[in-house]
N, C-alpha and C. Protein backbone atom coordinates (compact mmCIF):
# COMPACT_ATOMS: atom_id res chain seq x y z
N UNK A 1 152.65 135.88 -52.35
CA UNK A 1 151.76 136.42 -51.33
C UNK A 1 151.65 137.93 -51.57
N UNK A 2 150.99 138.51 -51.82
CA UNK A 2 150.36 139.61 -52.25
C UNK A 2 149.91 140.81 -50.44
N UNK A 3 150.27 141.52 -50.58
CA UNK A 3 149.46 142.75 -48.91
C UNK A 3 148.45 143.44 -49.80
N UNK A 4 147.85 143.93 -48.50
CA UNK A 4 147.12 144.75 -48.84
C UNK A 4 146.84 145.81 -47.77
N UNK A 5 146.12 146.76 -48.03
CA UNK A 5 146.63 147.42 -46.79
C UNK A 5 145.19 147.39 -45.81
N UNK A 6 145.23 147.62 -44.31
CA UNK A 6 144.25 147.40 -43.74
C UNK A 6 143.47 148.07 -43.74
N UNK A 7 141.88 147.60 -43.36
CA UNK A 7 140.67 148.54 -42.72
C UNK A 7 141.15 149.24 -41.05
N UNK A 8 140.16 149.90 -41.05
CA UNK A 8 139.80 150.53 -40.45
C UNK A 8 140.18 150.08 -38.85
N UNK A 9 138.66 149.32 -38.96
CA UNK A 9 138.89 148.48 -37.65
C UNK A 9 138.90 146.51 -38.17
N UNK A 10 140.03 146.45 -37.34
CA UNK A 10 140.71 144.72 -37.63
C UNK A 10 140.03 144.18 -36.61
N UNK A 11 139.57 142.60 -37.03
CA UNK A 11 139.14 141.69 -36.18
C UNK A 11 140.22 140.84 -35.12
N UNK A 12 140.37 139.85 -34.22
CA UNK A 12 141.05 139.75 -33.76
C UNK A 12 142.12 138.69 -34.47
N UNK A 13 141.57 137.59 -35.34
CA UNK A 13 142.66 137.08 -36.07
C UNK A 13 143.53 137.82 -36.92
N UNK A 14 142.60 138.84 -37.20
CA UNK A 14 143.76 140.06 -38.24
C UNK A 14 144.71 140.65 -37.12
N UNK A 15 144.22 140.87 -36.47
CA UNK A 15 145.36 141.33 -35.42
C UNK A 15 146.67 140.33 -35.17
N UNK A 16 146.22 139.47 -35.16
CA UNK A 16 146.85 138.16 -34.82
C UNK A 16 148.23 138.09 -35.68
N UNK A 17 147.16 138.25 -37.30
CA UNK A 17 148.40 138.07 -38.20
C UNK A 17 149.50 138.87 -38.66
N UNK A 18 148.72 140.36 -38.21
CA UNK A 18 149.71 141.37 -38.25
C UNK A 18 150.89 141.66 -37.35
N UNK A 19 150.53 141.45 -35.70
CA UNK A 19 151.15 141.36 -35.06
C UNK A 19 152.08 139.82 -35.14
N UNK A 20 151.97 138.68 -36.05
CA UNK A 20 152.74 137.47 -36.01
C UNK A 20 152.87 136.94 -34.30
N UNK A 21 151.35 136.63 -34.24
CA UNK A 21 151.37 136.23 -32.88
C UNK A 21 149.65 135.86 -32.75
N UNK A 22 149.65 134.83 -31.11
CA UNK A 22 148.74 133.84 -31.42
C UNK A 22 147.59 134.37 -31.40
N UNK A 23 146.20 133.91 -31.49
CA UNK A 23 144.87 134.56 -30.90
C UNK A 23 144.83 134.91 -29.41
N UNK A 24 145.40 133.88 -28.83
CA UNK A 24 145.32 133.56 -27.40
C UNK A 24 146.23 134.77 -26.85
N UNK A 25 146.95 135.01 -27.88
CA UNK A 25 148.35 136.54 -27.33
C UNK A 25 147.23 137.80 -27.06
N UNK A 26 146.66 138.08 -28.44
CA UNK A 26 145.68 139.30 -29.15
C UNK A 26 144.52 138.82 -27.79
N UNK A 27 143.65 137.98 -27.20
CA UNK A 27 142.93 138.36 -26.18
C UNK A 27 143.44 138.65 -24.82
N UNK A 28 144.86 138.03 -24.46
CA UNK A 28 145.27 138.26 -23.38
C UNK A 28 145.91 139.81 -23.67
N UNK A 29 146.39 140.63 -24.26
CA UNK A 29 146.41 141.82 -24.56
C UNK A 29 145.00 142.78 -24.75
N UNK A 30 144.00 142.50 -25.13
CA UNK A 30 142.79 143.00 -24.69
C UNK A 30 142.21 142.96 -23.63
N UNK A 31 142.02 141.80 -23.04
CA UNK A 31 141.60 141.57 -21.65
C UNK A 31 142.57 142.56 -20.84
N UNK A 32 143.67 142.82 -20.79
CA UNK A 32 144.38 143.17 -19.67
C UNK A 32 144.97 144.58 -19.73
N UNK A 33 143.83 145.09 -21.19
CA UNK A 33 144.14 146.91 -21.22
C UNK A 33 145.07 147.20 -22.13
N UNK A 34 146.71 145.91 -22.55
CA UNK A 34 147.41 146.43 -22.66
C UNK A 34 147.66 146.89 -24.59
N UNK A 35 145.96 146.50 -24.89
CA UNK A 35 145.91 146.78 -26.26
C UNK A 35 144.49 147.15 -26.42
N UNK A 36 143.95 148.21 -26.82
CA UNK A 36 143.06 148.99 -26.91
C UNK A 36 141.66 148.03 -27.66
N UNK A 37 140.27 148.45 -27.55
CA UNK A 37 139.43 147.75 -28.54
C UNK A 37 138.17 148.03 -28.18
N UNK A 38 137.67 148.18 -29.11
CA UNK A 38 136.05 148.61 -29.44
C UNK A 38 135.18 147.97 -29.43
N UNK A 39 133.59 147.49 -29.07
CA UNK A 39 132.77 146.51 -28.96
C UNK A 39 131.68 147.64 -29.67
N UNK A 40 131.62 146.99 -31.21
CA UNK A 40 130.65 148.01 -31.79
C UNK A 40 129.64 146.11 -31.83
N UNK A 41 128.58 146.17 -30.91
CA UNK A 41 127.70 145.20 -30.50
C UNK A 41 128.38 144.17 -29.63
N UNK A 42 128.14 142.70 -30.66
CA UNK A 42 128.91 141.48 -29.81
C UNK A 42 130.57 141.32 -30.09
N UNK A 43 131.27 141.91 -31.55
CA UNK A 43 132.46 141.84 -32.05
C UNK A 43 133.46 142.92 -31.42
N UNK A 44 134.37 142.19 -30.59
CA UNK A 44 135.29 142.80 -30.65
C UNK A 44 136.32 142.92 -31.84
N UNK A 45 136.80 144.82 -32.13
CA UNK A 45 137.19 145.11 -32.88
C UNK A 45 138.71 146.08 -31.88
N UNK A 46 139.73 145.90 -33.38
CA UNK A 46 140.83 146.94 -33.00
C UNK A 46 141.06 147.88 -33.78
N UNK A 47 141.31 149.31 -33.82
CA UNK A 47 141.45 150.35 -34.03
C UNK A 47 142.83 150.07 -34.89
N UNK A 48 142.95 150.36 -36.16
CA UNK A 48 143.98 150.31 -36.68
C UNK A 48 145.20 151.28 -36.19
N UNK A 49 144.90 152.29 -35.88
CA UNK A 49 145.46 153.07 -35.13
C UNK A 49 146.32 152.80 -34.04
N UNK A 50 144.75 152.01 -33.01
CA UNK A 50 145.48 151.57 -31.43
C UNK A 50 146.64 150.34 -31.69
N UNK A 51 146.36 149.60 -33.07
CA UNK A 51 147.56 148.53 -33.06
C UNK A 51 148.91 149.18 -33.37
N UNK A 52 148.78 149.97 -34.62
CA UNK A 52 149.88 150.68 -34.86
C UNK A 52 150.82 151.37 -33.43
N UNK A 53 150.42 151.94 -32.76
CA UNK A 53 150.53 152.52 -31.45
C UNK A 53 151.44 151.09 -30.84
N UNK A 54 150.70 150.47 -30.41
CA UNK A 54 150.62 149.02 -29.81
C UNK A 54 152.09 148.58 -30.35
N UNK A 55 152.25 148.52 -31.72
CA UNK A 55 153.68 147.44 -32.19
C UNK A 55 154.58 148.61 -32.50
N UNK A 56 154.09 150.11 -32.21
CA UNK A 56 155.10 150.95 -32.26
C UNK A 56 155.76 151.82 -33.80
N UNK A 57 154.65 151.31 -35.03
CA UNK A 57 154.78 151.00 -36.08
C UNK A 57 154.22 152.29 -36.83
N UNK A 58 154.32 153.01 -38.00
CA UNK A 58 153.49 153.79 -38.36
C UNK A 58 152.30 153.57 -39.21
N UNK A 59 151.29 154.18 -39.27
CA UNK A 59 150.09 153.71 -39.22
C UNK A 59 149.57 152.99 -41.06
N UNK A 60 150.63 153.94 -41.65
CA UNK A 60 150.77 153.45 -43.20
C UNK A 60 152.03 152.37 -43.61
N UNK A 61 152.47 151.99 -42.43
CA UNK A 61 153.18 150.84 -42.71
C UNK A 61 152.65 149.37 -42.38
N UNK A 62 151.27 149.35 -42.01
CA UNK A 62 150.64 148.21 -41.21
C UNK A 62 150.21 147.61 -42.56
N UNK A 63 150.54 146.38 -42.92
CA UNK A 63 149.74 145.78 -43.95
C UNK A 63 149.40 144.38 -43.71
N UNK A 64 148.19 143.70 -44.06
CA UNK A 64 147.99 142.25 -43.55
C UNK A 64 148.47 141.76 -45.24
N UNK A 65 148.91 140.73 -45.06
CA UNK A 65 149.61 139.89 -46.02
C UNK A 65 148.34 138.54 -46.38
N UNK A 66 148.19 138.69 -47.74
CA UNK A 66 146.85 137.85 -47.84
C UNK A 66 147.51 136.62 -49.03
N UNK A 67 147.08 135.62 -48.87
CA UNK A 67 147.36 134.87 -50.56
C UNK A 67 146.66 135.28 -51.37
N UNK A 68 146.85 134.66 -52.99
CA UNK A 68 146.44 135.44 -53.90
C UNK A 68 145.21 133.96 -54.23
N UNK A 69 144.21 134.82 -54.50
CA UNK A 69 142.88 134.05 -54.83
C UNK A 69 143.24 132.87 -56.34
């Protein structure tokens, strides 16, 4: 399994996988403030930043873990 390091702004399954936790976790943490997020149109997006913040983590240590093609 190969990382890579993240964009900018993460969708909510990326959130999901970074944080090792469910979808259903990542909206009930949006819905309720206690994790930051951007609506650039219909997609909600997260601030790589606001997650880092969020899991307490530094911002160049966040990497999503991908398989290898």
């Amino acid at each position: 399994m190969s990382k890579s390091k993240l964009p900018a702004l993460l969708t909510i399954p990326e959130v999901a996988t970074v944080a090792r936790a469910a979808e259903s976790s990542v909206r009930h943490w949006l819905a309720s403030g206690t994790l930051a997020s951007v609506r650039p149109g219909r997609r909600r997006l997260v601030r790589r930043a606001d997650l880092a913040a969020f899991l307490e983590t530094p911002v160049e240590d966040l990497e999503l873990a991908t398989t290898p093609a």
